[in-house]
N, C-alpha and C. Protein backbone atom coordinates (compact mmCIF):
# COMPACT_ATOMS: atom_id res chain seq x y z
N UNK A 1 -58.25 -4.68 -76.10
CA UNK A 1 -58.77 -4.05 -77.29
C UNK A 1 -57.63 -3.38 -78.05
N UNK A 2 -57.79 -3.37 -79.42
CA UNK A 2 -56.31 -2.68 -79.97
C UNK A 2 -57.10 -1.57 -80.01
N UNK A 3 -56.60 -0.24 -79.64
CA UNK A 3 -57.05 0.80 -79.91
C UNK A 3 -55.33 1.73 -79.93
N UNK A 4 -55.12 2.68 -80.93
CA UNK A 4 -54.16 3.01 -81.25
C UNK A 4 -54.20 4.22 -81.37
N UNK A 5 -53.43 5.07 -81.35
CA UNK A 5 -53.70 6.52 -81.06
C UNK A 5 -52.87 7.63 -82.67
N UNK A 6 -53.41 8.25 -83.18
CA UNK A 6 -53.04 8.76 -84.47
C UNK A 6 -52.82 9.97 -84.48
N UNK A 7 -51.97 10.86 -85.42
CA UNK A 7 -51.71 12.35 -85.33
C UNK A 7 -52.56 12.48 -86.72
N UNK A 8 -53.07 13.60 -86.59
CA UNK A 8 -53.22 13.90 -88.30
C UNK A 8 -52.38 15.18 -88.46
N UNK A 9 -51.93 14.76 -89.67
CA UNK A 9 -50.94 15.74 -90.60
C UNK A 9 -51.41 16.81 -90.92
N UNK A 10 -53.05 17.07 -91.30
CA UNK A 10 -53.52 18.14 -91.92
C UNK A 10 -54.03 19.31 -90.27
N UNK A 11 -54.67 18.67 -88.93
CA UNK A 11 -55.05 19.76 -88.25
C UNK A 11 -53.86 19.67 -86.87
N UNK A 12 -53.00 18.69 -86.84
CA UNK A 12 -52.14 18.30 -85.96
C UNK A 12 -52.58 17.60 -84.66
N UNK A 13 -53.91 16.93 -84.56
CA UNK A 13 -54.47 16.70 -83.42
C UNK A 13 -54.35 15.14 -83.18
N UNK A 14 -54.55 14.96 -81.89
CA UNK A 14 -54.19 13.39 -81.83
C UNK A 14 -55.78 12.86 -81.09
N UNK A 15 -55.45 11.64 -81.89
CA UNK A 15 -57.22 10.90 -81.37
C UNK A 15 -56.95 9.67 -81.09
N UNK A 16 -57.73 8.84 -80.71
CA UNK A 16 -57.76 7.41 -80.65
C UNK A 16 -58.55 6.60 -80.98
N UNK A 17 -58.47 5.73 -81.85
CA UNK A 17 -59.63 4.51 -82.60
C UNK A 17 -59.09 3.02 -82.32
N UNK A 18 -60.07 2.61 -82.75
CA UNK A 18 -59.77 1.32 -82.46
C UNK A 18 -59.73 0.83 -84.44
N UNK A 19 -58.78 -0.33 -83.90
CA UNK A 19 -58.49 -0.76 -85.74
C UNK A 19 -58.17 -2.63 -85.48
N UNK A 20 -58.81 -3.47 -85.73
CA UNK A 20 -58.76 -5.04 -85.45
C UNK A 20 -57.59 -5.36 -86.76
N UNK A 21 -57.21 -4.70 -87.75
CA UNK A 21 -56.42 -5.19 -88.58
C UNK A 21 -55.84 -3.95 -89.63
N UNK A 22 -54.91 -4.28 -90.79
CA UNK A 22 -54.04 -3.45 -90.96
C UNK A 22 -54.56 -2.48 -91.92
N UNK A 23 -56.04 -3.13 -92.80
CA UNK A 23 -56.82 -2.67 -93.40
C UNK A 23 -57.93 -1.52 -93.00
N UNK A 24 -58.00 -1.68 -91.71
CA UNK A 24 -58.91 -0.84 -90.66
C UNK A 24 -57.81 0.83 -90.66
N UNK A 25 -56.62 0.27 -90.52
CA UNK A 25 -55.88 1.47 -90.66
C UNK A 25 -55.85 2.49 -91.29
N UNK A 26 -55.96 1.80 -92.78
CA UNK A 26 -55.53 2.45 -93.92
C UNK A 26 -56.71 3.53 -94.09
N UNK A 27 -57.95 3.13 -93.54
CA UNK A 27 -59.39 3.27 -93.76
C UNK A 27 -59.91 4.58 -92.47
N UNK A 28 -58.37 4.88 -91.87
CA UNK A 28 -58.84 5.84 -90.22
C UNK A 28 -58.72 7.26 -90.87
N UNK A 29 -59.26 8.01 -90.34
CA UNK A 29 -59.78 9.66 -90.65
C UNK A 29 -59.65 10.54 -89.17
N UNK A 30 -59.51 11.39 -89.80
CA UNK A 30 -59.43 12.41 -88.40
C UNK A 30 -60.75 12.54 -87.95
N UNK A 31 -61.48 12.32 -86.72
CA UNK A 31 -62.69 13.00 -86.44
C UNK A 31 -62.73 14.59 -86.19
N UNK A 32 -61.79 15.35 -86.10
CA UNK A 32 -61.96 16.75 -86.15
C UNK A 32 -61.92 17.25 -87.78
N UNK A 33 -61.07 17.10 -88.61
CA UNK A 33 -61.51 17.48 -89.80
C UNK A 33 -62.05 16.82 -91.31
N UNK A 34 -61.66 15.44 -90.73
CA UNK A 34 -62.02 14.32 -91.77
C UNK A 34 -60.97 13.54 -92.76
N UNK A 35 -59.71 14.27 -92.72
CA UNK A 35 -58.43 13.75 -93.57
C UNK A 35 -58.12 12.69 -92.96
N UNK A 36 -57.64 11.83 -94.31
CA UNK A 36 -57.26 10.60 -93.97
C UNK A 36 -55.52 10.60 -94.07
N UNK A 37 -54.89 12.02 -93.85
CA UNK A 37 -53.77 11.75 -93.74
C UNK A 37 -53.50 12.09 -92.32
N UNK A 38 -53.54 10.71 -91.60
CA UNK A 38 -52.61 10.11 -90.72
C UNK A 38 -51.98 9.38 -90.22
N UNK A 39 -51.05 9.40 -88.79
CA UNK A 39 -49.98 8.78 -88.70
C UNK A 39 -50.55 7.96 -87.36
N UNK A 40 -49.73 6.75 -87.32
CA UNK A 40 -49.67 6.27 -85.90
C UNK A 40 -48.87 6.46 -84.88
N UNK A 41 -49.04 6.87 -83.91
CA UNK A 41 -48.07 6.87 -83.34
C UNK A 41 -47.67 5.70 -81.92
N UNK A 42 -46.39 5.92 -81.66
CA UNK A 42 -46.22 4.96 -80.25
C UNK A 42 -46.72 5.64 -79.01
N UNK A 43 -47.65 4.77 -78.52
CA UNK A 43 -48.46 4.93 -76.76
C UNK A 43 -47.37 3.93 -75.98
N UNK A 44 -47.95 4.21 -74.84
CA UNK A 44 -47.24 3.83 -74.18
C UNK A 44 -47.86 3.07 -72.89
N UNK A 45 -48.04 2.19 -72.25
CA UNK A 45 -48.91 1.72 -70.78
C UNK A 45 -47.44 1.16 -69.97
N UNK A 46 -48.10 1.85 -68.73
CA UNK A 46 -47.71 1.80 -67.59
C UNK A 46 -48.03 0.65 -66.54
N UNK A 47 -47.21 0.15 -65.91
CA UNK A 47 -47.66 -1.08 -64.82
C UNK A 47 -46.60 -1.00 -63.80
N UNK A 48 -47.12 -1.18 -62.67
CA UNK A 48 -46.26 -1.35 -61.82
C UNK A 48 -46.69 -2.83 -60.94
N UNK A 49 -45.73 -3.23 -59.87
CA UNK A 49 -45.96 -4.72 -58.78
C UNK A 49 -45.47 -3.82 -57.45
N UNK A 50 -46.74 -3.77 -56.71
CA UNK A 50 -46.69 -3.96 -55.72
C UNK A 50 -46.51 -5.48 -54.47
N UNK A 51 -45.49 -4.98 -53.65
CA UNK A 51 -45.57 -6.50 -52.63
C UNK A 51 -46.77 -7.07 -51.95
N UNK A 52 -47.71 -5.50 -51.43
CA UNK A 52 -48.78 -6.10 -50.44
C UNK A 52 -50.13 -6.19 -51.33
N UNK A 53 -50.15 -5.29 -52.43
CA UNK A 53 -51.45 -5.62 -53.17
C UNK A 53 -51.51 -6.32 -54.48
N UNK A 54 -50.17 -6.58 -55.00
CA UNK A 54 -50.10 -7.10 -56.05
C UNK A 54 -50.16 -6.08 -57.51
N UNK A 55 -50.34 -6.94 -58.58
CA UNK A 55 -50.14 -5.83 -59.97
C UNK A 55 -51.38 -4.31 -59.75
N UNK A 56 -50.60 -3.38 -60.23
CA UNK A 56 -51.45 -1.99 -60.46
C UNK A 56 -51.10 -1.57 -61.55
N UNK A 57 -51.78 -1.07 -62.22
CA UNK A 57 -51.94 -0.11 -63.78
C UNK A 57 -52.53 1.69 -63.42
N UNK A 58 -51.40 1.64 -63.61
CA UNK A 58 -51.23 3.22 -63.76
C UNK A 58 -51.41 4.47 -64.70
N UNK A 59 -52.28 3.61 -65.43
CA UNK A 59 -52.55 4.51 -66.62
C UNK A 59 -54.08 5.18 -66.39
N UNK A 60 -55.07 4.51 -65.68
CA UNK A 60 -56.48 5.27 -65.22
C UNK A 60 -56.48 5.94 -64.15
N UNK A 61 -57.13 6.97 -64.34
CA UNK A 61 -57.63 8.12 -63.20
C UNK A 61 -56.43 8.01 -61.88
N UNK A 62 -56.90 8.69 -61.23
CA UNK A 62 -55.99 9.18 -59.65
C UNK A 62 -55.90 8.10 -58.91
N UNK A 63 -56.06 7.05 -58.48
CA UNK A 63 -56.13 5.77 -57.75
C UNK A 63 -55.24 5.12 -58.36
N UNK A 64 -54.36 4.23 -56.94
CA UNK A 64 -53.56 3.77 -57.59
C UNK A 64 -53.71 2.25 -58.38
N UNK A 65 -55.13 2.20 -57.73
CA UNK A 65 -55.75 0.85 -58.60
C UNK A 65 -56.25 1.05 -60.07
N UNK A 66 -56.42 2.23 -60.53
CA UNK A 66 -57.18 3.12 -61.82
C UNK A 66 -58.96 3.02 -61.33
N UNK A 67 -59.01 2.79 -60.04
CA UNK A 67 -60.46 2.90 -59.86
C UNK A 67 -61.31 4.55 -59.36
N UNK A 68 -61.91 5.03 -60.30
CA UNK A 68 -62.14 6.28 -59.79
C UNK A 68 -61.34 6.90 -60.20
C-alpha cells in the first residue's frame, strides 16, 4: 500500500495517509487542524535475514516476526 507519512507546517504534527498518485497528494490535509500545508517526508522500513527462519520485518510490534 503506498501510504506516506506528512509533517504539517501550520500545527507541526506528523500523520500518515495513504495517496495512489501525485494528485492525491496535492489534495492531503492535516487531520488535526485541517491545513493543507504539508510536507512529505522520508520513512523508512526495516528488514532483516535470518539463517534459521528466514526474512523478518522489523517494523511491527515486539516480535521478531511483527506478530503481536
Amino acid at each position: 500500500m503506498p501510504i506516506y507519512e506528512f509533517k504539517c507546517s501550520k500545527c507541526g504534527r506528523f500523520f500518515e495517509t495513504l495517496c495512489f498518485s501525485q494528485e492525491d497528494e496535492k489534495e492531503v490535509k492535516c487531520p488535526h487542524c485541517g491545513s493543507k500545508e504539508v510536507k512529505k517526508e522520508l520513512s523508512s522500513f526495516t528488514t532483516s535475514w535470518s539463517r534459521s527462519f528466514g526474512f523478518r520485518g522489523s517494523s511491527c510490534g515486539g516480535s521478531s516476526f511483527g506478530f503481536g
